[in-house]
C-alpha atoms as a PDB file:
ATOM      1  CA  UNK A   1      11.515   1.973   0.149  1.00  0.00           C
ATOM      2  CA  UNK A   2      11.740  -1.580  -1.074  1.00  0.00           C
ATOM      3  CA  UNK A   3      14.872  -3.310  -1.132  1.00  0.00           C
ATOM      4  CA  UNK A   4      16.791  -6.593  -0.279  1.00  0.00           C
ATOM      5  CA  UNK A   5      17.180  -7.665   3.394  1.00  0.00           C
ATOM      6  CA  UNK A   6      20.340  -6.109   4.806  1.00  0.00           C
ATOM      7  CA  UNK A   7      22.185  -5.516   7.821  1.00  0.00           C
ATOM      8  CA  UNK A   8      21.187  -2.986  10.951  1.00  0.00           C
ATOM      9  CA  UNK A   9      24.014  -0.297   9.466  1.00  0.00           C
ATOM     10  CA  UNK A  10      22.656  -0.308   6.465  1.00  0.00           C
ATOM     11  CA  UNK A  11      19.081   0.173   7.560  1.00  0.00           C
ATOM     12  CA  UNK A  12      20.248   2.790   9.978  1.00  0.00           C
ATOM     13  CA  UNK A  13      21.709   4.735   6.774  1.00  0.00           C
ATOM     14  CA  UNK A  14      17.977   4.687   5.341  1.00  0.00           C
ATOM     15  CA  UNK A  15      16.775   5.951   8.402  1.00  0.00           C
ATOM     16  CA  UNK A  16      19.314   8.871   8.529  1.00  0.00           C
ATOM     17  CA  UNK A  17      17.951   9.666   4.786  1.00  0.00           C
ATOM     18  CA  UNK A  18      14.251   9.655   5.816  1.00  0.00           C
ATOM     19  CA  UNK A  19      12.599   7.152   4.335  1.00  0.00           C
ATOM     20  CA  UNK A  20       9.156   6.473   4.827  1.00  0.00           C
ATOM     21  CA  UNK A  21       7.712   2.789   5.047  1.00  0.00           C
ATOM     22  CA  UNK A  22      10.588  -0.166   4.548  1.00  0.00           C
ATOM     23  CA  UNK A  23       8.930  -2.634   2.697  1.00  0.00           C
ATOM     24  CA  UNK A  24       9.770  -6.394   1.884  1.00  0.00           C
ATOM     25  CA  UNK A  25       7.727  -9.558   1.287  1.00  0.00           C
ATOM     26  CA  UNK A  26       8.444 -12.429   2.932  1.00  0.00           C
ATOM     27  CA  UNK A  27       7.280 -14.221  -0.336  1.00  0.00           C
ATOM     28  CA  UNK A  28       6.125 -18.033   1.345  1.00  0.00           C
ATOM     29  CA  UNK A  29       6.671 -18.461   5.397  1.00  0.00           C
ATOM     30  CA  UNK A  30       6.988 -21.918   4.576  1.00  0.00           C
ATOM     31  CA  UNK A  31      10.835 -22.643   5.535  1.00  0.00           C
ATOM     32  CA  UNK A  32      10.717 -25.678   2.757  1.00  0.00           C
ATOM     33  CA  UNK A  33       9.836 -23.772  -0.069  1.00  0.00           C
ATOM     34  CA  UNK A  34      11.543 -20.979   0.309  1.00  0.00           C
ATOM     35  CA  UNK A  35      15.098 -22.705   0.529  1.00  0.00           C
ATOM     36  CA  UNK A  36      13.830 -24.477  -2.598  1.00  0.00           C
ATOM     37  CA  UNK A  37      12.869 -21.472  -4.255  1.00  0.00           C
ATOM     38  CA  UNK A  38      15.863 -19.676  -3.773  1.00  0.00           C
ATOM     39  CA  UNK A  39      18.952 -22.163  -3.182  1.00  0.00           C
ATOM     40  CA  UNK A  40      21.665 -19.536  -3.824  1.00  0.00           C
ATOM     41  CA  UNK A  41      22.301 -15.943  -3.620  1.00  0.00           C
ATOM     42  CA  UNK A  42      21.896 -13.340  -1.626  1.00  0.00           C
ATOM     43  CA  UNK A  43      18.203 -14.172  -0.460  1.00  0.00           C
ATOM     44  CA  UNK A  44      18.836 -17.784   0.357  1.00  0.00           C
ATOM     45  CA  UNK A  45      19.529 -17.339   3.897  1.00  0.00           C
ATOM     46  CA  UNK A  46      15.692 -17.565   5.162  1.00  0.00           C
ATOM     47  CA  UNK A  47      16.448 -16.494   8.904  1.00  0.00           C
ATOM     48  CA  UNK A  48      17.957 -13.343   8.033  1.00  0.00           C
ATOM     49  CA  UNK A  49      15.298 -12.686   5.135  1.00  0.00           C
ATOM     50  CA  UNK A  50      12.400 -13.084   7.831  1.00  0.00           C
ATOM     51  CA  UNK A  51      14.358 -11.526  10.308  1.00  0.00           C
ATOM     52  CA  UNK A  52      14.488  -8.456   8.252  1.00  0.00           C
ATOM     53  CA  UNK A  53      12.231  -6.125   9.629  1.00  0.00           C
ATOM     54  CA  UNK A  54      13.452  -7.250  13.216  1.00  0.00           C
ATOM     55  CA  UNK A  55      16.876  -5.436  12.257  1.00  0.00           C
ATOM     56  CA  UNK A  56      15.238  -2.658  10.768  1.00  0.00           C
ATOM     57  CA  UNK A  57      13.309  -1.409  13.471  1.00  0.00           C
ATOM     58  CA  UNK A  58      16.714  -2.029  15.728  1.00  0.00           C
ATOM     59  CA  UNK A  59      18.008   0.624  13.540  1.00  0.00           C
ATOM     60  CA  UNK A  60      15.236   2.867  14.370  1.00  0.00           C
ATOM     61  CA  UNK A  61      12.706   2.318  11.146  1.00  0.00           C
ATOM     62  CA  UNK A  62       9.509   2.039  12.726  1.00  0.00           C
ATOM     63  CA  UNK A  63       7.352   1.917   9.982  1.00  0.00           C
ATOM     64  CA  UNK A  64       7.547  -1.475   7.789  1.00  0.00           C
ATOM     65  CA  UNK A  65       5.172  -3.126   5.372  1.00  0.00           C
ATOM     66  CA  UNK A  66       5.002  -6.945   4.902  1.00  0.00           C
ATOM     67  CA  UNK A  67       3.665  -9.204   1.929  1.00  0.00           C
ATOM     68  CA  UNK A  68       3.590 -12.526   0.960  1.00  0.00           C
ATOM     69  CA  UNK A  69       3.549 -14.021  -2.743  1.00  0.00           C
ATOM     70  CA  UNK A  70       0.117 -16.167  -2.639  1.00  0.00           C
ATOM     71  CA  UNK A  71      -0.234 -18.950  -4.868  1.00  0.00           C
ATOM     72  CA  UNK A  72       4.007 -19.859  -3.810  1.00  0.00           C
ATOM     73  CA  UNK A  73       2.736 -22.477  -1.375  1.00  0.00           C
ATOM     74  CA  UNK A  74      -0.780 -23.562   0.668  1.00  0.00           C
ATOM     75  CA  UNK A  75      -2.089 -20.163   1.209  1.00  0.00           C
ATOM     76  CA  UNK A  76      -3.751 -20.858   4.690  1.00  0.00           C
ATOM     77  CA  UNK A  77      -0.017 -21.432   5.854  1.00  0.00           C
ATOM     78  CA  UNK A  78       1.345 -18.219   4.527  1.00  0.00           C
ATOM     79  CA  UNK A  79      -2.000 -16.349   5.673  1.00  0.00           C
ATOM     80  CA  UNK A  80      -1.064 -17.624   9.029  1.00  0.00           C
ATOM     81  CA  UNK A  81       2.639 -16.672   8.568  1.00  0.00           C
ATOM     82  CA  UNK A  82       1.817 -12.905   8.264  1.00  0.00           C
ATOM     83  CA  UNK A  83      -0.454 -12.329  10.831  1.00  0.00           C
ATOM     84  CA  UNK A  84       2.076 -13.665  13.270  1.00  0.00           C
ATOM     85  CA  UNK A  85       4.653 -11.834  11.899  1.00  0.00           C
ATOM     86  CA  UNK A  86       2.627  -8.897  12.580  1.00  0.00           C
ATOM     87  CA  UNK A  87       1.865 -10.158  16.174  1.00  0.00           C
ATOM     88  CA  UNK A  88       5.730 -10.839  17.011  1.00  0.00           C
ATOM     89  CA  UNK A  89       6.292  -7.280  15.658  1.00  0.00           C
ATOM     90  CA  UNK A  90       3.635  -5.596  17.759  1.00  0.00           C
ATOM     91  CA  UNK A  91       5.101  -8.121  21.076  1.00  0.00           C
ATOM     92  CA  UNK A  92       8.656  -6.660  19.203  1.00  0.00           C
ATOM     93  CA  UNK A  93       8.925  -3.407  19.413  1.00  0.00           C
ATOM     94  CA  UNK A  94       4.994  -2.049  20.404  1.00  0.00           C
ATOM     95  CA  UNK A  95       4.278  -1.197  16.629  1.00  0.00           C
ATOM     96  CA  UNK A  96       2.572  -3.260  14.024  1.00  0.00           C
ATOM     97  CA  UNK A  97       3.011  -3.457  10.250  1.00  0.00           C
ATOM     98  CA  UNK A  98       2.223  -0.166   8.561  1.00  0.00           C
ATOM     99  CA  UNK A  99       0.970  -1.910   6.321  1.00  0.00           C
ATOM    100  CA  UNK A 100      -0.096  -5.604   4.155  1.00  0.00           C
ATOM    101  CA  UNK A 101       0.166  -6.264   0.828  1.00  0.00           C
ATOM    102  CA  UNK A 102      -1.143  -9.114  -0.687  1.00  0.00           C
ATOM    103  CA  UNK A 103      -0.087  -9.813  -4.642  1.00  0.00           C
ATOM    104  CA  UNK A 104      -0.816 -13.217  -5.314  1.00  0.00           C
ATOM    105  CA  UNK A 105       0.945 -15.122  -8.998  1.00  0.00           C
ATOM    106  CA  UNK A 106      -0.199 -13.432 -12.028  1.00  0.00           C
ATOM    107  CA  UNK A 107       0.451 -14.176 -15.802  1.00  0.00           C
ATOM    108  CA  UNK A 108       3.750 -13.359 -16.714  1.00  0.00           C
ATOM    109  CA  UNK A 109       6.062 -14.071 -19.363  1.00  0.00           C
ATOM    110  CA  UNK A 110       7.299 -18.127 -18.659  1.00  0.00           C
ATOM    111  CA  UNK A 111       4.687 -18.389 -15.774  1.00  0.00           C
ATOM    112  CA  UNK A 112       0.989 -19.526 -16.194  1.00  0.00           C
ATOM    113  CA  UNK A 113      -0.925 -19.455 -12.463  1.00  0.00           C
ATOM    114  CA  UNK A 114      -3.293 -21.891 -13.234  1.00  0.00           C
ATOM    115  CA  UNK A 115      -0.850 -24.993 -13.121  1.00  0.00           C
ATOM    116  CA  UNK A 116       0.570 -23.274  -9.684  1.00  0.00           C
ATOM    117  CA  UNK A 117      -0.603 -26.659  -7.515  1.00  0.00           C
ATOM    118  CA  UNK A 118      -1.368 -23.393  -4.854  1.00  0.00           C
ATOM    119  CA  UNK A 119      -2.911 -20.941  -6.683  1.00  0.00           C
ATOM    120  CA  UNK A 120      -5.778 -19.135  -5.426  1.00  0.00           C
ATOM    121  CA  UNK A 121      -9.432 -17.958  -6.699  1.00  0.00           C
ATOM    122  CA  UNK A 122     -11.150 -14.780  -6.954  1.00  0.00           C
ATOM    123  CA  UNK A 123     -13.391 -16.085  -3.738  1.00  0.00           C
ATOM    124  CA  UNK A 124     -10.557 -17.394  -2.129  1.00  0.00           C
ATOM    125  CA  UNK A 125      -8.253 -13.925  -2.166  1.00  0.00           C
ATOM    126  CA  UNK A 126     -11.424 -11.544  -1.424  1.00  0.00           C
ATOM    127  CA  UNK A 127     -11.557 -14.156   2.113  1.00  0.00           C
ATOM    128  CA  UNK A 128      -7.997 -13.559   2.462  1.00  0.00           C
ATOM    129  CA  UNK A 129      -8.397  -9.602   2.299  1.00  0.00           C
ATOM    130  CA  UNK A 130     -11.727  -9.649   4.683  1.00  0.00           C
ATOM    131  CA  UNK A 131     -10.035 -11.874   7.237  1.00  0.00           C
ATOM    132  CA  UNK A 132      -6.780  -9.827   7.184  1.00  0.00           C
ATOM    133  CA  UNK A 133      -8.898  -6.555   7.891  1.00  0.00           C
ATOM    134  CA  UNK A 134     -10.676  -8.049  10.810  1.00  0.00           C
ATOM    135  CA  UNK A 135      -6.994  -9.518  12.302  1.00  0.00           C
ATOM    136  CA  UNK A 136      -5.321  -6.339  11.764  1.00  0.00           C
ATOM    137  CA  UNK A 137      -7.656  -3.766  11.486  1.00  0.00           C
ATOM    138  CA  UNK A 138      -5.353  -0.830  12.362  1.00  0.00           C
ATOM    139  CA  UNK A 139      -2.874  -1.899   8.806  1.00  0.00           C
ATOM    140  CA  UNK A 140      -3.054   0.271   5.331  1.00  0.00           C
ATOM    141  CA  UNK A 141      -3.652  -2.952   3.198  1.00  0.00           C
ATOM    142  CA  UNK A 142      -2.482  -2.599  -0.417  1.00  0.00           C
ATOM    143  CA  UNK A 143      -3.557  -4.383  -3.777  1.00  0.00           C
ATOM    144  CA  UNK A 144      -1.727  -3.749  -7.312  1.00  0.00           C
ATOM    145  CA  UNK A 145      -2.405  -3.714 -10.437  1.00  0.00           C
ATOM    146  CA  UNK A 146      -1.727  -7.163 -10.933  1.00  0.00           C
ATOM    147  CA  UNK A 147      -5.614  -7.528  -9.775  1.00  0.00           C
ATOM    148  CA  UNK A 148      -8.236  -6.602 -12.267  1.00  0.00           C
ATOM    149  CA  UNK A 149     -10.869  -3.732 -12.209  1.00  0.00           C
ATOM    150  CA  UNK A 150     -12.941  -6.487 -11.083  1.00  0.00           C
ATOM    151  CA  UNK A 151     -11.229  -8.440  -8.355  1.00  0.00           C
ATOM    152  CA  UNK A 152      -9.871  -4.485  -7.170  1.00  0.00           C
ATOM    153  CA  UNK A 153     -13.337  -3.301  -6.920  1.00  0.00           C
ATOM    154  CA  UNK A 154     -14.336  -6.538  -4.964  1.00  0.00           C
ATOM    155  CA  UNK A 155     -11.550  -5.929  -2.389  1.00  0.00           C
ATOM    156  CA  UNK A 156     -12.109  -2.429  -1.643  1.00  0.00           C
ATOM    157  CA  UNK A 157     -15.231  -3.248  -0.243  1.00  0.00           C
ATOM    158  CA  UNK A 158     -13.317  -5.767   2.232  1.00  0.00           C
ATOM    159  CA  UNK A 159     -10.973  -3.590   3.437  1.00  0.00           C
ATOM    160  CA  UNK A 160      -8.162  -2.756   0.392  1.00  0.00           C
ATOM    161  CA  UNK A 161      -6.984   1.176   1.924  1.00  0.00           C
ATOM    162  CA  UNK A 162      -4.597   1.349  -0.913  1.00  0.00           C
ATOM    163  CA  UNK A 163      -3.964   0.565  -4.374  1.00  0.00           C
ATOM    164  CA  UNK A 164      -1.980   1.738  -7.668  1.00  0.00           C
ATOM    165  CA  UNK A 165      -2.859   3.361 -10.909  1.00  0.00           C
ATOM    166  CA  UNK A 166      -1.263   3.984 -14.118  1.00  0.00           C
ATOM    167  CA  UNK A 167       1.734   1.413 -12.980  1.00  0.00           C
ATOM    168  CA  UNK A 168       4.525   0.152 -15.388  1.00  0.00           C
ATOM    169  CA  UNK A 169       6.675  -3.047 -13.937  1.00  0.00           C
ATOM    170  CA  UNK A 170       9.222  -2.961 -16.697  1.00  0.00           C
ATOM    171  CA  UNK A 171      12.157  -1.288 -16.361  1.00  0.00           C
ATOM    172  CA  UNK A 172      12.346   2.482 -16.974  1.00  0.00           C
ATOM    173  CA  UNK A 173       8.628   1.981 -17.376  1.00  0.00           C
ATOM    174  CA  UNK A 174       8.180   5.572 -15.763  1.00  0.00           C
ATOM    175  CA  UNK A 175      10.364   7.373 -18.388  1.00  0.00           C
ATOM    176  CA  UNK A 176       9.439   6.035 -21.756  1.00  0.00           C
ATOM    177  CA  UNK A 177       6.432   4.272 -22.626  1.00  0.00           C
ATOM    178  CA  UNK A 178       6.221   0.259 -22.560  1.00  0.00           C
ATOM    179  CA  UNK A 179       6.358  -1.161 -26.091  1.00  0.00           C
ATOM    180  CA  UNK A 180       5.012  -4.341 -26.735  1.00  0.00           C
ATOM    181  CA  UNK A 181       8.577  -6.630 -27.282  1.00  0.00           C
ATOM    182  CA  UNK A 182       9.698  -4.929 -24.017  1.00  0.00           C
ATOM    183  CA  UNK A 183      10.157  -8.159 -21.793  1.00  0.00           C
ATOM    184  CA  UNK A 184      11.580  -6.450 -18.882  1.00  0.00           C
ATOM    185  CA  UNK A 185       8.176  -6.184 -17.272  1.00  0.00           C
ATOM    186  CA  UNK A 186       8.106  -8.067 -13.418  1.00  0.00           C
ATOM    187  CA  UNK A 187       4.585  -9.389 -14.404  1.00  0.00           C
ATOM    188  CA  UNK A 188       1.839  -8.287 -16.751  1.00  0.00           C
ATOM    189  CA  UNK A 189      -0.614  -5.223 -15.246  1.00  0.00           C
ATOM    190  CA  UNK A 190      -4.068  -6.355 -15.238  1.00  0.00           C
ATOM    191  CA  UNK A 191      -5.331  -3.128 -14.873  1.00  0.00           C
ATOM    192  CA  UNK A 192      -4.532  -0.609 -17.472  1.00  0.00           C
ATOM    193  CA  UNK A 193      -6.052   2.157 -17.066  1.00  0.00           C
ATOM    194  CA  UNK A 194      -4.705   5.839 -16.688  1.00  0.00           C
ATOM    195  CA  UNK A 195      -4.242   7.166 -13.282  1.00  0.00           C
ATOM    196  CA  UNK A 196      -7.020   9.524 -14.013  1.00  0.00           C
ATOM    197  CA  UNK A 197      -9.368   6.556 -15.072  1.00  0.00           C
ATOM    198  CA  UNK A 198      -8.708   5.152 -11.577  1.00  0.00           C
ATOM    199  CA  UNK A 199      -9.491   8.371  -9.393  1.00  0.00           C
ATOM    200  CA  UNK A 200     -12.484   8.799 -11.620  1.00  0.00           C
ATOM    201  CA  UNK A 201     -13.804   5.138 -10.625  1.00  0.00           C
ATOM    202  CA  UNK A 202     -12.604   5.460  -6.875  1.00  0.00           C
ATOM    203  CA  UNK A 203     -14.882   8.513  -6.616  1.00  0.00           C
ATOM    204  CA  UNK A 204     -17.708   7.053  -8.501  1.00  0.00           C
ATOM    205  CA  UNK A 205     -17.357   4.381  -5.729  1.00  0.00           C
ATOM    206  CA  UNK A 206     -17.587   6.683  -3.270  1.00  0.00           C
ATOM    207  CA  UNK A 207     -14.393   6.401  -1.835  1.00  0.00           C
ATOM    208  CA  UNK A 208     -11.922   9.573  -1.439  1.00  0.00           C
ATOM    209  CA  UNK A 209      -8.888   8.854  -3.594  1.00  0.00           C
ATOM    210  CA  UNK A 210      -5.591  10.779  -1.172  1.00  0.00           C
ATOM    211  CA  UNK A 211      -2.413  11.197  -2.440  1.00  0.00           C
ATOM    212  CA  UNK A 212      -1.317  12.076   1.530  1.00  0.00           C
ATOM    213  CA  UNK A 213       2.389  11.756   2.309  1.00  0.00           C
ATOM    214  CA  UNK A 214       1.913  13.795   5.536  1.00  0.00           C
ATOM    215  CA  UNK A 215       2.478  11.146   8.488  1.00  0.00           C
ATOM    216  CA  UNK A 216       5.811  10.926   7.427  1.00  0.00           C
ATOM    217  CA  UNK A 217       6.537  14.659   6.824  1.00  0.00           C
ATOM    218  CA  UNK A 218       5.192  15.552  10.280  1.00  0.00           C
ATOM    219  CA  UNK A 219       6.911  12.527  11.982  1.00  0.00           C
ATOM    220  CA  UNK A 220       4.104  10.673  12.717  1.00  0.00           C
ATOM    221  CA  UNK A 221       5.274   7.429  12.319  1.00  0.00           C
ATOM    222  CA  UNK A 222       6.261   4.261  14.584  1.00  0.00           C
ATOM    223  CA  UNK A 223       4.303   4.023  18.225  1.00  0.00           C
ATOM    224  CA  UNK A 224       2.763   7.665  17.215  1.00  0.00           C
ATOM    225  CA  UNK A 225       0.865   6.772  14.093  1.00  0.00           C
ATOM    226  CA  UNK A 226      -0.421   3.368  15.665  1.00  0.00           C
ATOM    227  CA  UNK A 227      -1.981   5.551  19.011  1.00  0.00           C
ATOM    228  CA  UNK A 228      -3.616   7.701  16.534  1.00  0.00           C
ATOM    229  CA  UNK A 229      -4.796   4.478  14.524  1.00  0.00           C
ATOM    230  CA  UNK A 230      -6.069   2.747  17.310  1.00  0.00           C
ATOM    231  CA  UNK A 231      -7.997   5.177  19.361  1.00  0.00           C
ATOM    232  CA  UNK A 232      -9.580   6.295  16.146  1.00  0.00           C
ATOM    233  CA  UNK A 233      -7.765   9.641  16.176  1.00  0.00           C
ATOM    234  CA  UNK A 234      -6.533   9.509  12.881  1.00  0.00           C
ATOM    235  CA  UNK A 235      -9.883  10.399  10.917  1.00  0.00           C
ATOM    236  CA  UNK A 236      -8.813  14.279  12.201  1.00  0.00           C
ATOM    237  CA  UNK A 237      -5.882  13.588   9.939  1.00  0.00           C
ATOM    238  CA  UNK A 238      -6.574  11.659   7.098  1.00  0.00           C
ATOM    239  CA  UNK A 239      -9.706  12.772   6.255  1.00  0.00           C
ATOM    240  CA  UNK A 240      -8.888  16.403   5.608  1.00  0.00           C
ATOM    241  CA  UNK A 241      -5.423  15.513   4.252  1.00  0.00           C
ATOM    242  CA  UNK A 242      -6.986  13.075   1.883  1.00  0.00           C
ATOM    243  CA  UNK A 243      -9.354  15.654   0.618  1.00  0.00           C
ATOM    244  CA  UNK A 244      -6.174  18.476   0.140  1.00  0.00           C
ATOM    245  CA  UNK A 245      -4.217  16.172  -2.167  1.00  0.00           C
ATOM    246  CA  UNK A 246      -7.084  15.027  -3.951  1.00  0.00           C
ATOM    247  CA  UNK A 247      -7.636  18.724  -4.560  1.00  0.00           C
ATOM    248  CA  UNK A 248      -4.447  19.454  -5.229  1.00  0.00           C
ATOM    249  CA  UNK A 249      -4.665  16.262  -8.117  1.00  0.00           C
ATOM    250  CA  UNK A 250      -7.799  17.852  -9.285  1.00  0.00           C
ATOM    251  CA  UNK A 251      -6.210  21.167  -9.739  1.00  0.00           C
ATOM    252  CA  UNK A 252      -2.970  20.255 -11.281  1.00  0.00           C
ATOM    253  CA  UNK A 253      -3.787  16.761 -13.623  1.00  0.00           C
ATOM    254  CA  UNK A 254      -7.761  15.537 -14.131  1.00  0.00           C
ATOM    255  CA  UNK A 255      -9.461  15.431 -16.604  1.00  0.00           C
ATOM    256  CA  UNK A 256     -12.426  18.021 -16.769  1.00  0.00           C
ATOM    257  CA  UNK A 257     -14.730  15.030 -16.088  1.00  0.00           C
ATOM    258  CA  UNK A 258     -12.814  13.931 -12.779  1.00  0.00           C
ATOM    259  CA  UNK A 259     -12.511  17.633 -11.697  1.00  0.00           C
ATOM    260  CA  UNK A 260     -16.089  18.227 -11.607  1.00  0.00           C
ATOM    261  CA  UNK A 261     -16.702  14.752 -10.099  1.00  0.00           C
ATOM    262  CA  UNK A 262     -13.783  15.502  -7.765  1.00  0.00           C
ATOM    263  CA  UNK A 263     -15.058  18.905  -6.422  1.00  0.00           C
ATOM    264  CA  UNK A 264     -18.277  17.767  -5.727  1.00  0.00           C
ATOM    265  CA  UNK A 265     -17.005  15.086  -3.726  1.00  0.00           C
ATOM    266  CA  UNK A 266     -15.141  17.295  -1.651  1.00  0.00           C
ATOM    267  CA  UNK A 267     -17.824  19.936  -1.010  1.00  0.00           C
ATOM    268  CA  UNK A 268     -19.990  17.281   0.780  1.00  0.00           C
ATOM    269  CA  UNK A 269     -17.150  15.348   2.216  1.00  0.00           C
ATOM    270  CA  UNK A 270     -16.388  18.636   4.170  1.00  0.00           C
ATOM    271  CA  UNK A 271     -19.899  18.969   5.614  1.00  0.00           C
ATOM    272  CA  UNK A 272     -18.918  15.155   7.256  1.00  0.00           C
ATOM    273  CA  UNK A 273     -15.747  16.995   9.361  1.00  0.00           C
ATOM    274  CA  UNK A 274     -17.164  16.517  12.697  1.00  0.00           C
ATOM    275  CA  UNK A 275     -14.339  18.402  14.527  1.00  0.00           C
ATOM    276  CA  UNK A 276     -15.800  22.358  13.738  1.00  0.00           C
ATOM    277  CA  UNK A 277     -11.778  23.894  14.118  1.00  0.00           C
ATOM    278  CA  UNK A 278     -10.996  21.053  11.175  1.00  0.00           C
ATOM    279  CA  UNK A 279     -13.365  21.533   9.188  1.00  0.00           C
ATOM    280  CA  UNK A 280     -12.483  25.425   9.117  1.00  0.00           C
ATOM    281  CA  UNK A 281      -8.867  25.043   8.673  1.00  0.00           C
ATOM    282  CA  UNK A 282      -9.625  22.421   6.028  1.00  0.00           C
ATOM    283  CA  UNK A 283     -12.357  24.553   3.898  1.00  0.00           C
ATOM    284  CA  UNK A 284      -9.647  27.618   3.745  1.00  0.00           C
ATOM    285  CA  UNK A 285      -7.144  25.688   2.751  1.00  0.00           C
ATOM    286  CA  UNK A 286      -9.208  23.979  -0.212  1.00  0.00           C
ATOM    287  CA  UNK A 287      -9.965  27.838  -1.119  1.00  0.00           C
ATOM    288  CA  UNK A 288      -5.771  28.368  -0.849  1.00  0.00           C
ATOM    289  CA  UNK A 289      -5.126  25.531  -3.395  1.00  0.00           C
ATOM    290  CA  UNK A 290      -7.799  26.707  -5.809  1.00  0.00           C
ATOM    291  CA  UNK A 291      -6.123  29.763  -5.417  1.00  0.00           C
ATOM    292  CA  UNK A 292      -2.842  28.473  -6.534  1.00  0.00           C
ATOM    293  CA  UNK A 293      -1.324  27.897  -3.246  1.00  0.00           C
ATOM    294  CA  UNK A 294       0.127  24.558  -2.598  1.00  0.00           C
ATOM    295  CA  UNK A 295       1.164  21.567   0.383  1.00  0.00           C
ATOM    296  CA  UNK A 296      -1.333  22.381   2.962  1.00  0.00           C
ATOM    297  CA  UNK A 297      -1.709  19.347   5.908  1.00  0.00           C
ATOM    298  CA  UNK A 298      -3.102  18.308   9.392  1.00  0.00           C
END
């Protein structure tokens, strides 16, 4: 869930709804810009925007995601900015950011990044990404589609754990397809390709692409999901999760070329379940989804 900075009661309503992660980017850290960036409305108030996910986990959301807008102001300031944001969250309340996202200024329709006094290379945002993953190793780190195939492909080698496919920024985007005069769009997508295209080239990277939603379904979330995280636990999890979704993806939606990629991937990726009762449970219910049979998780 991403939405506007708001009060405990109104946070406490998502809770009692069951959202998942509650996301919001700080945009800049930097108290001058921000109040220069936005000098009225509902956002202008930079205490209680940064103060955000302070009131959120008051009202008992324990999994939050942070992001800043790079390029908005000197990016070593903001880079600082989140990771002790994440620190005074962890000192906060014992739990760290779920996860990091990282968009930096892209192309859009009245903006060109490359007069942005603070915008940042290709070199500059893969350091960014590396040194994130080595201060908060334990954080799901996203990218968008803002980045190209290039620059993604770059970052998932640094420590990227998430990223889009198939995304649409203009409004209704999901329900009708984008024509060309539509100037709704939040910023121009980089990366075009079909959703397929992108689990295709994840696999052919060798990564597993997951479509896993199960933390939150079984309640693992908050101080729960970080002990798993940090003692490494986790892998029993997300590694047999990640290859039931992909299945069920493969079964449902991909192309005939990603299916056979896809199942191939997951024949050996079983094999690399160390834990012999996972590994069981995990090859019957791959079998189960062939089968027909759906939502199977650890």
């Amino acid at each position: 869930m991403n939405i506007a900075a708001t009060t405990v009661e109104n946070y406490r309503k998502l809770k009692e709804v069951g959202i998942g992660t509650y996301i919001l980017f700080q945009e800049t850290y930097n108290k001058e810009s921000y109040e220069k960036l936005h000098p009225t409305g509902p956002k202008s108030d930079y205490a209680y925007h940064t103060e955000a996910m302070d009131r959120a986990m008051e009202a008992g959301i324990d999994d939050v995601g942070l992001g800043v807008l790079f390029g908005l102001n000197n990016y070593r300031y903001d880079f600082t900015g989140i990771i002790m944001h994440a620190e005074h969250l962890e000192a906060y309340k014992g739990v760290g950011p779920h996860t990091i996202s990282v968009p930096r200024v892209r192309r859009a329709d009245d903006i060109d990044p490359d007069v942005f006094d603070n915008g940042i290379s290709d070199e500059t945002f893969a350091k960014i990404v590396a040194c994130l993953r080595i201060a908060v190793p334990y954080t799901g780190m996203i990218v968008s589609t803002r980045e190209s195939q290039e620059s993604r492909e770059k970052v998932l080698k640094l420590g990227i754990s998430q990223i889009s496919g198939g995304s649409r920024t203009s409004v209704g985007g999901y329900v009708t397809e984008e024509a060309p005069e539509d100037n709704s769009a939040q910023f121009d997508v980089s990366d075009n390709r079909t959703l397929d295209e992108v689990v295709n080239w994840l696999m052919k990277l060798n990564f597993i692409p997951s479509f896993c939603t199960a933390c939150y379904r079984e309640g693992r979330t908050g101080d729960r999901f970080m002990t798993l995280l940090k003692n490494r636990q986790i892998i029993n999890c997300c590694h047999p999760n990640a290859l039931m979704t992909l299945k069920e993806y493969l079964e449902d939606y991909a192309s005939v070329e990603t299916k056979a990629i896809g199942d191939a991937l997951i024949e050996e990726e079983l094999k690399r379940i160390t834990n012999p009762i996972v590994m069981e449970k995990a090859t019957e219910y791959i079998k189960n989804i062939h089968s027909g049979k759906r939502d199977f998780r650890f």
